[in-house]
Protein backbone atom coordinates (compact mmCIF):
# COMPACT_ATOMS: atom_id res chain seq x y z
CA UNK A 1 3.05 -6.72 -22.14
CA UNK A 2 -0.30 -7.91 -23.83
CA UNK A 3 -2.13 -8.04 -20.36
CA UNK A 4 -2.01 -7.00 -16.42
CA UNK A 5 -3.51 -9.98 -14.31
CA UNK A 6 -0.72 -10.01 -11.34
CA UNK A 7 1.65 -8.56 -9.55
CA UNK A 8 3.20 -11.99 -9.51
CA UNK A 9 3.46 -12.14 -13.60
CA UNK A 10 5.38 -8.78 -13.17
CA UNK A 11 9.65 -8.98 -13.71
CA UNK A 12 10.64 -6.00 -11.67
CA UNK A 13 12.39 -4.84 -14.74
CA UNK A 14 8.25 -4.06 -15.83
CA UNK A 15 7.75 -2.69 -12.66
CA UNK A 16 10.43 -0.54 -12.68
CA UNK A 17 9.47 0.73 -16.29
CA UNK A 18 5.62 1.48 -15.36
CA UNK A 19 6.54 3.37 -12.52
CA UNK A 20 9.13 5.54 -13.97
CA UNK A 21 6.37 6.40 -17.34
CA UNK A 22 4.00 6.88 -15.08
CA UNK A 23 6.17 9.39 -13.32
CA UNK A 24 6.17 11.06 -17.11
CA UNK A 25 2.71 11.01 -16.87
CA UNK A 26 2.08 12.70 -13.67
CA UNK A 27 3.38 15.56 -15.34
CA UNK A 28 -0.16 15.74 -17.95
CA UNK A 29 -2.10 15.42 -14.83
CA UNK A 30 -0.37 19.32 -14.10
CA UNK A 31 -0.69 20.61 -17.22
CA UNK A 32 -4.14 22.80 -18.76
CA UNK A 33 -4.47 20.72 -21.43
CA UNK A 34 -4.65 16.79 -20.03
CA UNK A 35 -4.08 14.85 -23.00
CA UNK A 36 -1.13 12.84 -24.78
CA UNK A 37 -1.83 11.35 -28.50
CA UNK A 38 -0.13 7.83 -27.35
CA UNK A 39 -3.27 5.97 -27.73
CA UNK A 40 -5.49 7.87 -30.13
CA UNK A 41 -7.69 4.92 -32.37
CA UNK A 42 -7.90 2.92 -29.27
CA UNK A 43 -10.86 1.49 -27.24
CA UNK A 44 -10.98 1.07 -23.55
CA UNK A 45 -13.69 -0.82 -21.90
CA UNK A 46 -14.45 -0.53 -18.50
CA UNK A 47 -16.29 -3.68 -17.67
CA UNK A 48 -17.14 -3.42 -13.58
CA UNK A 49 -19.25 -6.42 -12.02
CA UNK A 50 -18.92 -4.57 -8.77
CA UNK A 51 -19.09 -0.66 -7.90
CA UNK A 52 -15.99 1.21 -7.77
CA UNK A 53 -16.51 4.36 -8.67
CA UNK A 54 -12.48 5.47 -7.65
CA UNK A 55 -10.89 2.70 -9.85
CA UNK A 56 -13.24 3.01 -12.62
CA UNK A 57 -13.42 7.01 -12.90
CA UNK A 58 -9.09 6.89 -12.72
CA UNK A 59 -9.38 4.31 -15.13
CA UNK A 60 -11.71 6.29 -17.62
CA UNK A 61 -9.37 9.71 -16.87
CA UNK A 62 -6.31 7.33 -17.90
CA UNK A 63 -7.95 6.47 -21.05
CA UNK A 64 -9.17 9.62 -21.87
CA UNK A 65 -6.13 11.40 -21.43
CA UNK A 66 -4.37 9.05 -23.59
CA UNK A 67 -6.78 10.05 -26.47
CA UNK A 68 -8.35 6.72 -26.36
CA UNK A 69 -12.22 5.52 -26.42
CA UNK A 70 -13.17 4.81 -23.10
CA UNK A 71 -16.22 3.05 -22.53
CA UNK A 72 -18.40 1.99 -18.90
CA UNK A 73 -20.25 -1.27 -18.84
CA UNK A 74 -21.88 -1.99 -16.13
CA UNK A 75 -22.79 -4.92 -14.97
CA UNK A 76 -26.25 -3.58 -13.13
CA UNK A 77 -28.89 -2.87 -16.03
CA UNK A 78 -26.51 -4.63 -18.83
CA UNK A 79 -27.38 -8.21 -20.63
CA UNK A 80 -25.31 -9.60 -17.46
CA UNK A 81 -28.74 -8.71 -15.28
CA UNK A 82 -30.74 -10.52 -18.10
CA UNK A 83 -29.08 -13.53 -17.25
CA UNK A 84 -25.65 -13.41 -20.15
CA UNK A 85 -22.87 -15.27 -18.67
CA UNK A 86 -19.30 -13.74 -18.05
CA UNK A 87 -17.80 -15.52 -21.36
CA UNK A 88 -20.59 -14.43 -23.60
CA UNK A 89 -20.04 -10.66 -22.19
CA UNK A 90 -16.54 -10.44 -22.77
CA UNK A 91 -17.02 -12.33 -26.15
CA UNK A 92 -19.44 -10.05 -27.56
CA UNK A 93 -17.31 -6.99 -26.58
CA UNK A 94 -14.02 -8.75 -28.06
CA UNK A 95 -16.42 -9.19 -31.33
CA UNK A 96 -16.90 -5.02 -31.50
CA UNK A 97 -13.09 -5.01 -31.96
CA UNK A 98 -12.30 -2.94 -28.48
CA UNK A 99 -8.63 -3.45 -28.01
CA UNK A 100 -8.49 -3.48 -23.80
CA UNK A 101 -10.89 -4.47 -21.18
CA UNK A 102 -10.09 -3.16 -17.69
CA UNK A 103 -12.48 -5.68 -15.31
CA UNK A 104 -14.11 -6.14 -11.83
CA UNK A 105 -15.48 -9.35 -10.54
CA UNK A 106 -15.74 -10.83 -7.50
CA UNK A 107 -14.38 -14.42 -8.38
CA UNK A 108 -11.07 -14.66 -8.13
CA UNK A 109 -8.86 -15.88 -10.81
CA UNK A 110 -11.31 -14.47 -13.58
CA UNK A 111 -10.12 -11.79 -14.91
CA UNK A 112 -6.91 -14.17 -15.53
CA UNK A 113 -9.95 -16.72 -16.49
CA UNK A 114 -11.07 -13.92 -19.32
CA UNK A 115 -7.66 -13.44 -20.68
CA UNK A 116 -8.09 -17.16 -22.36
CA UNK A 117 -11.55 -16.26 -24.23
CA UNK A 118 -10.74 -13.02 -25.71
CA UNK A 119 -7.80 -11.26 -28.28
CA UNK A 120 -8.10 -7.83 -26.58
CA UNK A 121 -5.56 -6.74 -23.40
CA UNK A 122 -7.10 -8.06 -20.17
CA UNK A 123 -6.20 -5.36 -16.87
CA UNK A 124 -7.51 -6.74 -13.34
CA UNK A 125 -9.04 -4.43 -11.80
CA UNK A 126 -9.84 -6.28 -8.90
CA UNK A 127 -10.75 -10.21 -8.73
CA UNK A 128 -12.61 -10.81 -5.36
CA UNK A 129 -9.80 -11.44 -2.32
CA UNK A 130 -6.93 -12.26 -5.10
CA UNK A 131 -5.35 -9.23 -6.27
CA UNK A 132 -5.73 -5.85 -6.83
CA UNK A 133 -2.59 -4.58 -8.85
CA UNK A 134 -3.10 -1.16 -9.84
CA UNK A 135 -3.77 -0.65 -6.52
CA UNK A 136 -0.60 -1.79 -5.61
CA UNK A 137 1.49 -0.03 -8.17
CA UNK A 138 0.03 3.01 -7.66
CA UNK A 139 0.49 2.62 -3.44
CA UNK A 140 4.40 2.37 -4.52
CA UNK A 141 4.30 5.24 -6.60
CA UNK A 142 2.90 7.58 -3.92
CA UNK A 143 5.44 5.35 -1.69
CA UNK A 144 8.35 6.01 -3.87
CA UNK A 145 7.74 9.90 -4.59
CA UNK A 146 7.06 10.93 -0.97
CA UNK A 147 10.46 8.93 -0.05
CA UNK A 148 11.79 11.15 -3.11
CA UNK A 149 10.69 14.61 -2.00
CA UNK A 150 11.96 13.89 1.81
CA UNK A 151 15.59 12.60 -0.06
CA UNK A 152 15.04 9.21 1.98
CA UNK A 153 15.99 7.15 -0.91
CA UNK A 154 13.87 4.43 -2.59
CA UNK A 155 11.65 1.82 -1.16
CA UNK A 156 15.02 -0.71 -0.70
CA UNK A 157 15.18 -1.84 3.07
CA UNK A 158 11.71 0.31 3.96
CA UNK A 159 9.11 -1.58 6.53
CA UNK A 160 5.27 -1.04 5.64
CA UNK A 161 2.99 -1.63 8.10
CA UNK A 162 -0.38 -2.66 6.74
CA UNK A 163 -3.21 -2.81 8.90
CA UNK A 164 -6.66 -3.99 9.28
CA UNK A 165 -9.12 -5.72 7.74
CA UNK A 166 -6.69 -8.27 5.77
CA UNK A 167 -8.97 -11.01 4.99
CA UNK A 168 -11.12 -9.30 3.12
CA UNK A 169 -8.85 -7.24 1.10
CA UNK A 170 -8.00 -7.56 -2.43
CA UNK A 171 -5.09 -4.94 -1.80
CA UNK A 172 -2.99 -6.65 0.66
CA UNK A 173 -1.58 -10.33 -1.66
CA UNK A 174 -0.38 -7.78 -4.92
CA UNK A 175 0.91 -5.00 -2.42
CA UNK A 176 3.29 -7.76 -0.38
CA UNK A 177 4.18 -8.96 -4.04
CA UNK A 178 5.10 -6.14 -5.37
CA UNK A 179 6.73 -4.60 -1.97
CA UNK A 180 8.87 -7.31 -1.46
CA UNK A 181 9.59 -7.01 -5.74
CA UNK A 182 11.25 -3.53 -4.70
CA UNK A 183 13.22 -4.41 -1.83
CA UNK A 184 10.77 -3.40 0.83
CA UNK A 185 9.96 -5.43 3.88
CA UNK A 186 5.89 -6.38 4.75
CA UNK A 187 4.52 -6.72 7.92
CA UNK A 188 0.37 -7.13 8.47
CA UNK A 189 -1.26 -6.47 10.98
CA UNK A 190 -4.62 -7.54 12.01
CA UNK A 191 -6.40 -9.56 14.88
CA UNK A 192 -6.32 -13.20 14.08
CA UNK A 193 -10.06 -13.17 12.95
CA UNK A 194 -8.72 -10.58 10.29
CA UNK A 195 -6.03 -12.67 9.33
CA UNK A 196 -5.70 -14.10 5.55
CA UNK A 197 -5.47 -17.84 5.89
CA UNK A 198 -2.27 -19.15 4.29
CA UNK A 199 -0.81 -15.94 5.12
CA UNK A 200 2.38 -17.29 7.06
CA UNK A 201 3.40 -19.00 3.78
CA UNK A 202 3.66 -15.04 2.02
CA UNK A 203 6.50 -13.22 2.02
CA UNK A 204 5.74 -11.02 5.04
CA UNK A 205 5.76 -10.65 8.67
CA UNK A 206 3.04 -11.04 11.32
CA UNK A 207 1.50 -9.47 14.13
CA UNK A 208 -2.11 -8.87 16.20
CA UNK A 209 -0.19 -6.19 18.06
CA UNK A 210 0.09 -2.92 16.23
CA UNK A 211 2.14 -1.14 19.28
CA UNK A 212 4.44 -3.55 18.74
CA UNK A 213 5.48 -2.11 15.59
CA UNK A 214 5.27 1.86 15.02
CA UNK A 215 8.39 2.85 16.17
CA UNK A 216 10.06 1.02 13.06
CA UNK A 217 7.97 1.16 9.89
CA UNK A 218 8.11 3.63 7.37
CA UNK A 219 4.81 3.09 6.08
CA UNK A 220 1.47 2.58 8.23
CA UNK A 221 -0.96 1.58 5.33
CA UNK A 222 -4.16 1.43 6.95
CA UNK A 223 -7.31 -0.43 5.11
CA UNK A 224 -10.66 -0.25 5.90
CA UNK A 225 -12.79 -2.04 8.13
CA UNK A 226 -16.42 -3.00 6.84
CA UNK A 227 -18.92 -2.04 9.70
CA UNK A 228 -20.79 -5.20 8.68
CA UNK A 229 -18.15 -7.31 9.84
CA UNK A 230 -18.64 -6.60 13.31
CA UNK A 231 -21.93 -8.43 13.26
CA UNK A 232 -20.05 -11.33 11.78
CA UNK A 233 -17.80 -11.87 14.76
CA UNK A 234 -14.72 -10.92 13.19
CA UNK A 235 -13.92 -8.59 16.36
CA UNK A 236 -16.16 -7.70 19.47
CA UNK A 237 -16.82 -3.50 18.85
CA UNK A 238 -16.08 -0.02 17.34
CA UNK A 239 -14.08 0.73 20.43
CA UNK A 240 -12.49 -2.20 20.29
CA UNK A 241 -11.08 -2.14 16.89
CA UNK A 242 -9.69 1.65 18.01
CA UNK A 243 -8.06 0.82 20.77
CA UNK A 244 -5.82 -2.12 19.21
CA UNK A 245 -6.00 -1.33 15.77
CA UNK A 246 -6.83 2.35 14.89
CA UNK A 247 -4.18 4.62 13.79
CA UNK A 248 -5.09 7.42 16.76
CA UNK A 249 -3.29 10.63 17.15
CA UNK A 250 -0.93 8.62 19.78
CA UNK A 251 -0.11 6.19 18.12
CA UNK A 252 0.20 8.78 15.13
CA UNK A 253 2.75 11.03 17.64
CA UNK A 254 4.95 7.62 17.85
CA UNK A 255 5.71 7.13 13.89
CA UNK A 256 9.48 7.64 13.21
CA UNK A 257 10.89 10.93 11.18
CA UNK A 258 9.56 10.68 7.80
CA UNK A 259 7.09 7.91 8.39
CA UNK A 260 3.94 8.27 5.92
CA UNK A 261 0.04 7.36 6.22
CA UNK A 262 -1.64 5.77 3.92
CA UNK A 263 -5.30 4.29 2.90
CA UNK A 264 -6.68 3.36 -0.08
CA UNK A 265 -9.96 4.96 0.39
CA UNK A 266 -12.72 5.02 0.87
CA UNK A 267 -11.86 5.62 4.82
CA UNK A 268 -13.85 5.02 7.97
CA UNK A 269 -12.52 8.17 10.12
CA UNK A 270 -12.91 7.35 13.76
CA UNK A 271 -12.52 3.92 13.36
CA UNK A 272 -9.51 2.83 11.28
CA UNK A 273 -7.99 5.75 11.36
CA UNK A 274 -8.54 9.26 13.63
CA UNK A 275 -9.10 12.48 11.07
CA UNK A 276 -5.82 14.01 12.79
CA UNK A 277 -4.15 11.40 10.92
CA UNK A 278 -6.13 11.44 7.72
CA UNK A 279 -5.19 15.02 7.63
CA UNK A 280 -1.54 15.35 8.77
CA UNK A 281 1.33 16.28 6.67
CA UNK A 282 2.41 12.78 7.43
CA UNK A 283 -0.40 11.56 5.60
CA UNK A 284 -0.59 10.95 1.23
CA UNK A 285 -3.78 9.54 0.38
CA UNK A 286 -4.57 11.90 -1.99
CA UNK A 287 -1.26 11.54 -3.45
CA UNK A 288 -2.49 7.74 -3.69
CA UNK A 289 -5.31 9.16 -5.65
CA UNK A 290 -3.64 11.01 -8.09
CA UNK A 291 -0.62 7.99 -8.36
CA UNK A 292 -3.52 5.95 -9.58
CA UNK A 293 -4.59 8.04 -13.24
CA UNK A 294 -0.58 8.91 -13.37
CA UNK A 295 -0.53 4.29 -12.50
CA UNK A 296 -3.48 3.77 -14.81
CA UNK A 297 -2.06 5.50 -17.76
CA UNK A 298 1.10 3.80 -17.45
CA UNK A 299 -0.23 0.45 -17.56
CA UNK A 300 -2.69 1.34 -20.62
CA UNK A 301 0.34 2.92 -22.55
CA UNK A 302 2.65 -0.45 -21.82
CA UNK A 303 -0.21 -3.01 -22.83
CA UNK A 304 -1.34 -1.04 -25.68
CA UNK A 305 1.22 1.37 -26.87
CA UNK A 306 3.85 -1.56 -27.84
CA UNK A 307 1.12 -3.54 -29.83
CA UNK A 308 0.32 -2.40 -33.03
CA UNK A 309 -1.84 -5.72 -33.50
CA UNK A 310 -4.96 -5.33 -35.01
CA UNK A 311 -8.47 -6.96 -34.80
């Protein structure tokens, strides 16, 4: 696997083998001594054109608990500010011999766009509204191990709710790939000013009407909801959102047996979802958190482990 641009390029075969290493590798993450030799000699560059400070810092961990080099660039302060376009970046960092780049950027497609310019392994992490996958793998990891430890099998024939603020998330396209990859069945959830256009063609079911749905998913994935959009229309108030789309305590009380919470952070409590649910037992976002260095690591050790190529 030279690079990780989509969910989409992904046989579930690959899934299947980064989620069970990175299983292995959630063990180091529980150990006193956090580090494995797998990629000593290697250099990891963490090239964000946008903040993140959750994806980048797991990223760096991954890295660094491999043994490799991990190195921030960032786009504020760096030749990018001075006016350097995105090809002459990644050129000049391919030209210092690093042998991965792990990028953020707002247009989609680029990171994909990057992999053509450069020798070193391209990872997307994060191209504008297209795709998001180690967000996605590591949302089926924490899936797949809370199924595990409640002995309610795998993620084959499960129903994930995910709800809110679809249009504007890069999470939602790789998570219905990848879901529907494992057997799972999608349905979002959002008002139709939330909505993803195109999203009837996907691979996934549709509703504005989140009661309509609780008492049969095994997974509410909630996203967040920008504050700024409420100036922009996209639904009439706070209180609003709550009432139809908030994952209260009642609608909390109504998930099934085993049901699980989830949000990729970070959340708005009070408005996506109540604190009662962001602190249940039902609920494993910071399982989500620590899936994504155990995720991360994986996917470093596949796209750089198995190539011995050098500059």
């Amino acid at each position: 696997m030279k690079h990780l641009l989509s969910i989409a390029d992904l046989s579930r075969a690959e899934i299947d083998s980064i989620l069970t290493t990175a299983e292995e590798m959630h063990d180091v993450q529980n150990r006193q001594v956090k580090k494995l030799p797998a990629l000593r000699g290697r250099t990891v560059v963490n090239l964000f054109f946008e903040d993140s400070t959750r994806t980048r810092s797991s990223f760096e961990l991954a890295a660094k608990w491999l043994s490799a080099d991990a190195v921030n660039v960032s786009a504020k302060g760096s030749s990018v500010s001075k006016g350097e376009s995105m090809r002459d970046t990644l050129m000049t960092l391919d030209a210092m011999g690093v042998d991965a780049i792990v990028m953020r950027h707002a247009g989609s497609g680029s990171v994909a766009q990057a992999a053509g310019w450069v020798r070193a392994s391209m990872i997307n992490a994060g191209d504008g509204m297209h795709e998001h996958p180690t967000q996605a793998l590591l949302d089926a990891h924490a899936m797949r191990r809370h199924l595990a430890r409640n002995d309610l099998g795998d993620l084959e024939g499960k129903r994930v709710a995910i709800v809110g603020d679809l249009l504007h998330s890069r999470v939602v396209r790789s998570n219905v790939l990848l879901l529907n990859k494992l057997g799972a069945s999608v349905v979002l959830v959002a008002p139709p000013t939330l909505m993803p256009p195109g999203a009837e063609a996907w691979d996934a079911d549709s509703t504005a009407v989140f009661d309509d749905v609780l008492d049969d998913i095994d997974v509410a994935m909630m996203l967040r909801v920008q504050r700024e959009r409420m100036s922009g229309g996209f639904f009439p108030s706070e209180r609003e959102y709550v009432d139809a789309y908030g994952l209260t305590p009642r609608r909390l009380a109504r998930l099934r047996d085993g049901a699980c919470v989830m949000h990729p952070g970070p959340m708005n409590r009070g408005l996506e979802i109540s604190s009662l649910a962001a602190d249940s037992p039902r609920s494993i976002v910071l399982d989500q958190v620590s899936s994504g260095v155990a995720v991360r690591m994986s996917v470093l050790y596949h796209v750089l482990a198995g190539d011995s190529s050098t500059h």
